[in-house]
C-alpha atoms as a PDB file:
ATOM      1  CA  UNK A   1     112.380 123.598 103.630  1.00  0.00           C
ATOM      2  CA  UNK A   2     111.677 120.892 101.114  1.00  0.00           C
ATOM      3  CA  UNK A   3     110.836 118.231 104.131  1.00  0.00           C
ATOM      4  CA  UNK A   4     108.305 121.146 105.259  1.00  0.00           C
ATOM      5  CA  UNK A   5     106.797 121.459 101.255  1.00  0.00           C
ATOM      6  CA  UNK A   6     106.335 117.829 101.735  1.00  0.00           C
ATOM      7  CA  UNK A   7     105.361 117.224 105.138  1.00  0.00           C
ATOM      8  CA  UNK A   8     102.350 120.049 104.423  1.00  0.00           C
ATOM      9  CA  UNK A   9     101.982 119.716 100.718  1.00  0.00           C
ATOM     10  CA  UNK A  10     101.857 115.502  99.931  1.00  0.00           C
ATOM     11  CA  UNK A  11     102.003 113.480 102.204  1.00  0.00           C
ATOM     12  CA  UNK A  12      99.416 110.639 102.829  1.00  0.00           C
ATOM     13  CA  UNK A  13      96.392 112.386 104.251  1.00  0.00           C
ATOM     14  CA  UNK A  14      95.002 111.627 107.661  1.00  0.00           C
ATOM     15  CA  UNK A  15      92.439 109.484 108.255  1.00  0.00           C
ATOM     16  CA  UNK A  16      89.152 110.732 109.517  1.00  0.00           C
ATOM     17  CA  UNK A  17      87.312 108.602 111.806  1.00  0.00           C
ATOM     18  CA  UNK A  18      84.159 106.693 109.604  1.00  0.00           C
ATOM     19  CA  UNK A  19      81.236 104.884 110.225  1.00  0.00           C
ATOM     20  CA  UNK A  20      81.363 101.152 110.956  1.00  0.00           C
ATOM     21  CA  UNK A  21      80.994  98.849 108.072  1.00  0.00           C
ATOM     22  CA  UNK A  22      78.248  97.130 108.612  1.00  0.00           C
ATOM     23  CA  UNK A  23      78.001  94.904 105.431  1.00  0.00           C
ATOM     24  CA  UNK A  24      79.833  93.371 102.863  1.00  0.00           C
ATOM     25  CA  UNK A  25      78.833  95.525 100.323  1.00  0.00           C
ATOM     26  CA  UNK A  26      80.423  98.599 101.803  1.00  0.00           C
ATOM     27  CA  UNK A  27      83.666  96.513 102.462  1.00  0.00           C
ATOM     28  CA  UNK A  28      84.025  95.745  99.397  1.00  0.00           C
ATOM     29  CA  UNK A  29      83.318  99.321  97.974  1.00  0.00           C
ATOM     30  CA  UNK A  30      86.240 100.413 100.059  1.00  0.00           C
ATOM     31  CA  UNK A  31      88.653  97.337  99.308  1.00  0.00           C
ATOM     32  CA  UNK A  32      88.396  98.166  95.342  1.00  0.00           C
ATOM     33  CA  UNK A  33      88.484 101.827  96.307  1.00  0.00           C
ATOM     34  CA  UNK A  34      91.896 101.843  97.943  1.00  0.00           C
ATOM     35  CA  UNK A  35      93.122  99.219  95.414  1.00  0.00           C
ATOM     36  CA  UNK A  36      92.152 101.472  92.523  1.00  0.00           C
ATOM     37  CA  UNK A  37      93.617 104.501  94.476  1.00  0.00           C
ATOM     38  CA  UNK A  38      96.863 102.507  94.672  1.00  0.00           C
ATOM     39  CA  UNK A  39      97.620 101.337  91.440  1.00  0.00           C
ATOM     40  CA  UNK A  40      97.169 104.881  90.308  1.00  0.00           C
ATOM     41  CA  UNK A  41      99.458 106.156  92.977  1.00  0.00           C
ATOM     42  CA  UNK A  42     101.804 103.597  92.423  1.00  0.00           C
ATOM     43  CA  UNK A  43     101.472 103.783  88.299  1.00  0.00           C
ATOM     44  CA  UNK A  44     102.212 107.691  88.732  1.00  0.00           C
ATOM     45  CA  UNK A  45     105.464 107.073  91.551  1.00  0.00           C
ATOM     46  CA  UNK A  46     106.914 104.081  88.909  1.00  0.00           C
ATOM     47  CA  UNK A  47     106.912 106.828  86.238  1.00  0.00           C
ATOM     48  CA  UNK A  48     108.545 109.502  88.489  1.00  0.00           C
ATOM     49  CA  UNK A  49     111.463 106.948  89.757  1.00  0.00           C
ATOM     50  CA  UNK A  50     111.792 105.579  86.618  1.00  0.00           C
ATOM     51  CA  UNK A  51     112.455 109.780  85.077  1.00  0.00           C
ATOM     52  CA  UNK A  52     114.797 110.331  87.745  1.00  0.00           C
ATOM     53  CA  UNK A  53     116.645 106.903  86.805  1.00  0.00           C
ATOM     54  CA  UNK A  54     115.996 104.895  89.715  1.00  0.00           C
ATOM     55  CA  UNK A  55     114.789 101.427  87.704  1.00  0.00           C
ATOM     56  CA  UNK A  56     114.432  99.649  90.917  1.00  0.00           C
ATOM     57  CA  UNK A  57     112.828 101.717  92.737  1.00  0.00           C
ATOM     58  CA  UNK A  58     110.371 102.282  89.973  1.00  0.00           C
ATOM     59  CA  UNK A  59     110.298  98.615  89.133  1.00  0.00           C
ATOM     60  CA  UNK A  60     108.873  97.926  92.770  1.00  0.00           C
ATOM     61  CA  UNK A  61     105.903 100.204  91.790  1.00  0.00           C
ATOM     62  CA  UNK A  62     105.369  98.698  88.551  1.00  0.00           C
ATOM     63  CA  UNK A  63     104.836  95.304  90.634  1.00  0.00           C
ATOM     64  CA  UNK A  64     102.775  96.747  93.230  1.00  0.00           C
ATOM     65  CA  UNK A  65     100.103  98.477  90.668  1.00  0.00           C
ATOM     66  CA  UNK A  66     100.394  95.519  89.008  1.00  0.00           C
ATOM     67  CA  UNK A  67      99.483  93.800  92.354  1.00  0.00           C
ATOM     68  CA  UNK A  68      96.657  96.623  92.900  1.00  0.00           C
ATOM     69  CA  UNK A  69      95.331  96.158  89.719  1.00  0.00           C
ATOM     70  CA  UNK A  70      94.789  92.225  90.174  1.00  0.00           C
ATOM     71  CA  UNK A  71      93.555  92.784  93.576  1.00  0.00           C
ATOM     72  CA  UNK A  72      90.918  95.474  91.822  1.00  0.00           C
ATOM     73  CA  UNK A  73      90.119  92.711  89.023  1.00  0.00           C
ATOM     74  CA  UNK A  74      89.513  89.430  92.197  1.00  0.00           C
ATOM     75  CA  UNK A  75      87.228  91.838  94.137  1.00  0.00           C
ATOM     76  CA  UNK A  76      85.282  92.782  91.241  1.00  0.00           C
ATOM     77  CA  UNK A  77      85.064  89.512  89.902  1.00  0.00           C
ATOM     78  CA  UNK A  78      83.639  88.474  93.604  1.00  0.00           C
ATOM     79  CA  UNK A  79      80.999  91.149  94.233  1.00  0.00           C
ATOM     80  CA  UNK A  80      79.930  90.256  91.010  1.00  0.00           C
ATOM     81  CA  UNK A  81      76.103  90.722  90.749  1.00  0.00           C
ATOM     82  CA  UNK A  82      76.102  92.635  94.347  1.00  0.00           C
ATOM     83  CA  UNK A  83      74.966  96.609  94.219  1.00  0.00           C
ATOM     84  CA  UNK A  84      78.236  97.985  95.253  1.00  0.00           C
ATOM     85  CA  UNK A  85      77.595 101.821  96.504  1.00  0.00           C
ATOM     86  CA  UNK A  86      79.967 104.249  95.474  1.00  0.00           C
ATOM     87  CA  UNK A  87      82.625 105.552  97.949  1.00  0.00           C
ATOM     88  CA  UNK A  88      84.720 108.945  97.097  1.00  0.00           C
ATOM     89  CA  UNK A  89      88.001 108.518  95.941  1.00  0.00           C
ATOM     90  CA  UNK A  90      89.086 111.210  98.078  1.00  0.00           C
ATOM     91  CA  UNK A  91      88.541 108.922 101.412  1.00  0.00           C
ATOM     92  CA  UNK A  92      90.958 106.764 100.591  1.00  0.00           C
ATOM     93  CA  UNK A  93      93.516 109.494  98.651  1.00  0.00           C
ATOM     94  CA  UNK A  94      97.143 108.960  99.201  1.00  0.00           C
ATOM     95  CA  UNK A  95      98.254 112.324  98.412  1.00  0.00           C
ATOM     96  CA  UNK A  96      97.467 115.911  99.326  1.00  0.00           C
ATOM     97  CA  UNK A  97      95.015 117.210 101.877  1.00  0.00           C
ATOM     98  CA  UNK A  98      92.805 119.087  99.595  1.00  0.00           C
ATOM     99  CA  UNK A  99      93.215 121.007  96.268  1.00  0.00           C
ATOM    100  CA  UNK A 100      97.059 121.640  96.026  1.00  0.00           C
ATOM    101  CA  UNK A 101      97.927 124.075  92.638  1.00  0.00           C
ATOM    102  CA  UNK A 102      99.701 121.634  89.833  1.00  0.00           C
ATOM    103  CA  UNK A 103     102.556 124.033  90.965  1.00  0.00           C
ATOM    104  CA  UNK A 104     103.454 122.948  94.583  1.00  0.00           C
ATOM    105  CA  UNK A 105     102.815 119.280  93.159  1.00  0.00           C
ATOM    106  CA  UNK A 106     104.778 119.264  90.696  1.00  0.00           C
ATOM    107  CA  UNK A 107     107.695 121.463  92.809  1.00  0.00           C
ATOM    108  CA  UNK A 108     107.543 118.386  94.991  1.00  0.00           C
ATOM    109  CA  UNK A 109     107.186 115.449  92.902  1.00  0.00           C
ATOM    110  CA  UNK A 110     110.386 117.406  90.574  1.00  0.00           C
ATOM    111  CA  UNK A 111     112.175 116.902  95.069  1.00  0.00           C
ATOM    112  CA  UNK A 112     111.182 113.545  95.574  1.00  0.00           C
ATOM    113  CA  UNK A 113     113.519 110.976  96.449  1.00  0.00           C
ATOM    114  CA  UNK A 114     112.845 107.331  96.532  1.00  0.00           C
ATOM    115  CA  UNK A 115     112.839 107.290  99.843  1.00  0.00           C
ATOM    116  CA  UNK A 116     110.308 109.664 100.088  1.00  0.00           C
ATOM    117  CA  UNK A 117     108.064 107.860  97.434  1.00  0.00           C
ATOM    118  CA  UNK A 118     108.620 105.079  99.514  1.00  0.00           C
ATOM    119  CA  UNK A 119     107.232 106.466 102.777  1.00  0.00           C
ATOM    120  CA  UNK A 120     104.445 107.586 101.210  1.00  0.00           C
ATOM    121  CA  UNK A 121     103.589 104.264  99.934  1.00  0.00           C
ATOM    122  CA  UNK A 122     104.487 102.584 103.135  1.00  0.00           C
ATOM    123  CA  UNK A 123     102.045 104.934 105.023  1.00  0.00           C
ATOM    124  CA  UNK A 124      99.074 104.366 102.615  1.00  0.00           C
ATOM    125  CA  UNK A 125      99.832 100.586 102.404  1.00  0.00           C
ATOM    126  CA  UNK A 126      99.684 100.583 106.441  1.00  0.00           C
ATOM    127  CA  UNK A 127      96.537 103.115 106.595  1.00  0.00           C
ATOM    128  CA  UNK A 128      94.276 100.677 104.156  1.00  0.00           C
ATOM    129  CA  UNK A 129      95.577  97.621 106.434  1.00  0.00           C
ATOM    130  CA  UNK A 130      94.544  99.354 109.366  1.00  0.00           C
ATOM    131  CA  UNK A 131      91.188 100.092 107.752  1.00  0.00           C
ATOM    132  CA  UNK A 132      90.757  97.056 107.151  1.00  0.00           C
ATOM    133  CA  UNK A 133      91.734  95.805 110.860  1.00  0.00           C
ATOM    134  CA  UNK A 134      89.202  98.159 112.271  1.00  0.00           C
ATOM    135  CA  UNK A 135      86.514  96.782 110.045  1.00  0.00           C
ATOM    136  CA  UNK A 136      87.550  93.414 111.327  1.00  0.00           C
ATOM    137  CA  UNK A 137      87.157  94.505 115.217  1.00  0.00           C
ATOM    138  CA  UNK A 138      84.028  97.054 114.961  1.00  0.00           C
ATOM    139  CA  UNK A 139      81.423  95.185 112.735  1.00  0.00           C
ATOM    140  CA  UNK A 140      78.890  92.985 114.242  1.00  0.00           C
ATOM    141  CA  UNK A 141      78.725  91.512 110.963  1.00  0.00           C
ATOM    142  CA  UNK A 142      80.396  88.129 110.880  1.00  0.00           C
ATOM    143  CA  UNK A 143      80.809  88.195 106.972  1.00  0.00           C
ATOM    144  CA  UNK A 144      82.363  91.393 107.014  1.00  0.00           C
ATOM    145  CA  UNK A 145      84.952  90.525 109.874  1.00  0.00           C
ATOM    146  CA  UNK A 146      86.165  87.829 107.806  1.00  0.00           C
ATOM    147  CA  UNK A 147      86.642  89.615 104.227  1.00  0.00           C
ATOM    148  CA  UNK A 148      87.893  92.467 106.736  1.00  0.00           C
ATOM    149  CA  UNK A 149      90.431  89.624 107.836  1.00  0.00           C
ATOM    150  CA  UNK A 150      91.279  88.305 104.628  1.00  0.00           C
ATOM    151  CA  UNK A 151      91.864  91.955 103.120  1.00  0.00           C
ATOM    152  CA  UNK A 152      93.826  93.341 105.923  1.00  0.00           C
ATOM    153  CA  UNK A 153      95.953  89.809 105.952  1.00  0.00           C
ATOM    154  CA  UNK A 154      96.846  90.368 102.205  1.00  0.00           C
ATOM    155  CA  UNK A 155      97.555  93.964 102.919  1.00  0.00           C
ATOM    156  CA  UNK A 156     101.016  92.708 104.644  1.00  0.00           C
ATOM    157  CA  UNK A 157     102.788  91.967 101.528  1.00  0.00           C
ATOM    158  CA  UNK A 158     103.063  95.250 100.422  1.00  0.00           C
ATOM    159  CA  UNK A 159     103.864  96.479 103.306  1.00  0.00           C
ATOM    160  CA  UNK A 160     106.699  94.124 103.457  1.00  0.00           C
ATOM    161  CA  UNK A 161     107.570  94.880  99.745  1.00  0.00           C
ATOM    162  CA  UNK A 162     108.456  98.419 100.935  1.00  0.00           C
ATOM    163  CA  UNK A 163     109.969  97.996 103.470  1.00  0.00           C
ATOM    164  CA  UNK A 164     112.389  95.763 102.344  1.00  0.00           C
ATOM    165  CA  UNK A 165     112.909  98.370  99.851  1.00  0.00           C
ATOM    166  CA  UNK A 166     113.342 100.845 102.139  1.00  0.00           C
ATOM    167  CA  UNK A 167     116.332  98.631 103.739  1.00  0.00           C
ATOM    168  CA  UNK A 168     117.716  98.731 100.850  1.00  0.00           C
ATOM    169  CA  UNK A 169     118.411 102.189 100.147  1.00  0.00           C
ATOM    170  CA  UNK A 170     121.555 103.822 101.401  1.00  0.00           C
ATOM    171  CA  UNK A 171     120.854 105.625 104.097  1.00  0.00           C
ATOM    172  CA  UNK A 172     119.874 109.493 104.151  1.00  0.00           C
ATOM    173  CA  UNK A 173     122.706 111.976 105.126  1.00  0.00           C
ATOM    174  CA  UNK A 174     121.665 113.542 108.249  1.00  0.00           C
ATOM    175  CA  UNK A 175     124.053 116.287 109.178  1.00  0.00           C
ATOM    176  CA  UNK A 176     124.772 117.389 112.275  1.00  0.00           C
ATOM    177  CA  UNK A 177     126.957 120.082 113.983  1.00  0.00           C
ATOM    178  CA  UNK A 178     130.104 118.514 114.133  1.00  0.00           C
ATOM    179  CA  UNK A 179     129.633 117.163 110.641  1.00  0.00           C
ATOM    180  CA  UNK A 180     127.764 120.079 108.958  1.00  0.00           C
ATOM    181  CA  UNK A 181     127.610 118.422 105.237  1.00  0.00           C
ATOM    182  CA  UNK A 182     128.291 120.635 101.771  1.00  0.00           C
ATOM    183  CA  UNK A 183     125.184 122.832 101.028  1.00  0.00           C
ATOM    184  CA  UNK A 184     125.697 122.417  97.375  1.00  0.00           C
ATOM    185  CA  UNK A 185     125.102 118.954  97.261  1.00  0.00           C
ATOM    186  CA  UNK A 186     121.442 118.078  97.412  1.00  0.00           C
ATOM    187  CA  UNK A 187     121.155 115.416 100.385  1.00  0.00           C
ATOM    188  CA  UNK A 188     118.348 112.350 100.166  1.00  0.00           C
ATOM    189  CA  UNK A 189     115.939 112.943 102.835  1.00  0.00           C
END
């Protein structure tokens, strides 16, 4: 039930398919778009993990929206004095697919494991790198396939970040029907 809530209720939105970037303008909209989006995301999942008592968990989000917010600070500082359109947050959103109640978001954030804040970051992380990839391969723009490089080049490290911490949780209890589990206990998912 509760992998269902958050399956349907949070998890890292699809992406729909956009337009090609055709200058480096609009890349760099989008770059300090999902930057900004993360070091919310990530600010908001360090304060969760770190309420539930999981300081290293919630210390890896401190150090990625720390990460985000630098990342948000270089690109402004290099479109500096370039008309950068505006792009809505929502196409970059991490979480829900549309206007969720506080209720069911707050029913699942009060569920959410670390590894489950982790595979939500993971996904996003590997969603903006892929953006960024595309970018690189569709524009005829040669400026923008190299800042479409760069960015989705730097987006590795945090992908690597989490997973590494993903390694390093224990692993989830799966049960199965020769090893049915105690239902009182809540398992990690």
């Amino acid at each position: 039930m509760l992998a269902e809530a958050f399956q349907h209720g949070i998890e890292a939105k699809p992406r729909q398919r956009r337009r090609q970037i055709a200058s480096f303008d609009i890349l760099y909209a989008h770059a300090i778009a999902i930057a900004r989006e993360a070091e919310a995301r990530c600010n908001e999942l360090a304060t969760l993990m770190a309420d539930y008592g999981n300081d290293t968990t919630a210390g890896l989000f401190l150090r990625l929206a720390d990460s985000k917010a630098q990342s948000a600070r270089n690109l402004a500082m290099q479109s500096k004095g370039i008309a950068i359109p505006i792009i809505d947050s929502a196409e970059h959103a991490w979480l829900d697919h549309g206007a969720s109640t506080p209720e069911a978001r707050a029913f699942i954030f009060r569920m959410m494991t670390p590894r489950m804040a982790l595979g939500i970051a993971l996904r996003a992380e590997e969603q903006a790198k892929a953006f960024f990839e595309a970018a690189q391969v569709e524009s005829s723009n040669a400026i923008v396939r190299e800042l479409a490089a760069e960015f989705a080049h730097e987006g590795q490290s945090p992908i690597d970040w989490v997973n590494d911490a993903l390694a390093d949780l224990p692993k989830p209890f799966l049960p199965d029907e020769e090893l049915l589990g105690d239902p009182t206990i809540e398992q990690q998912v």
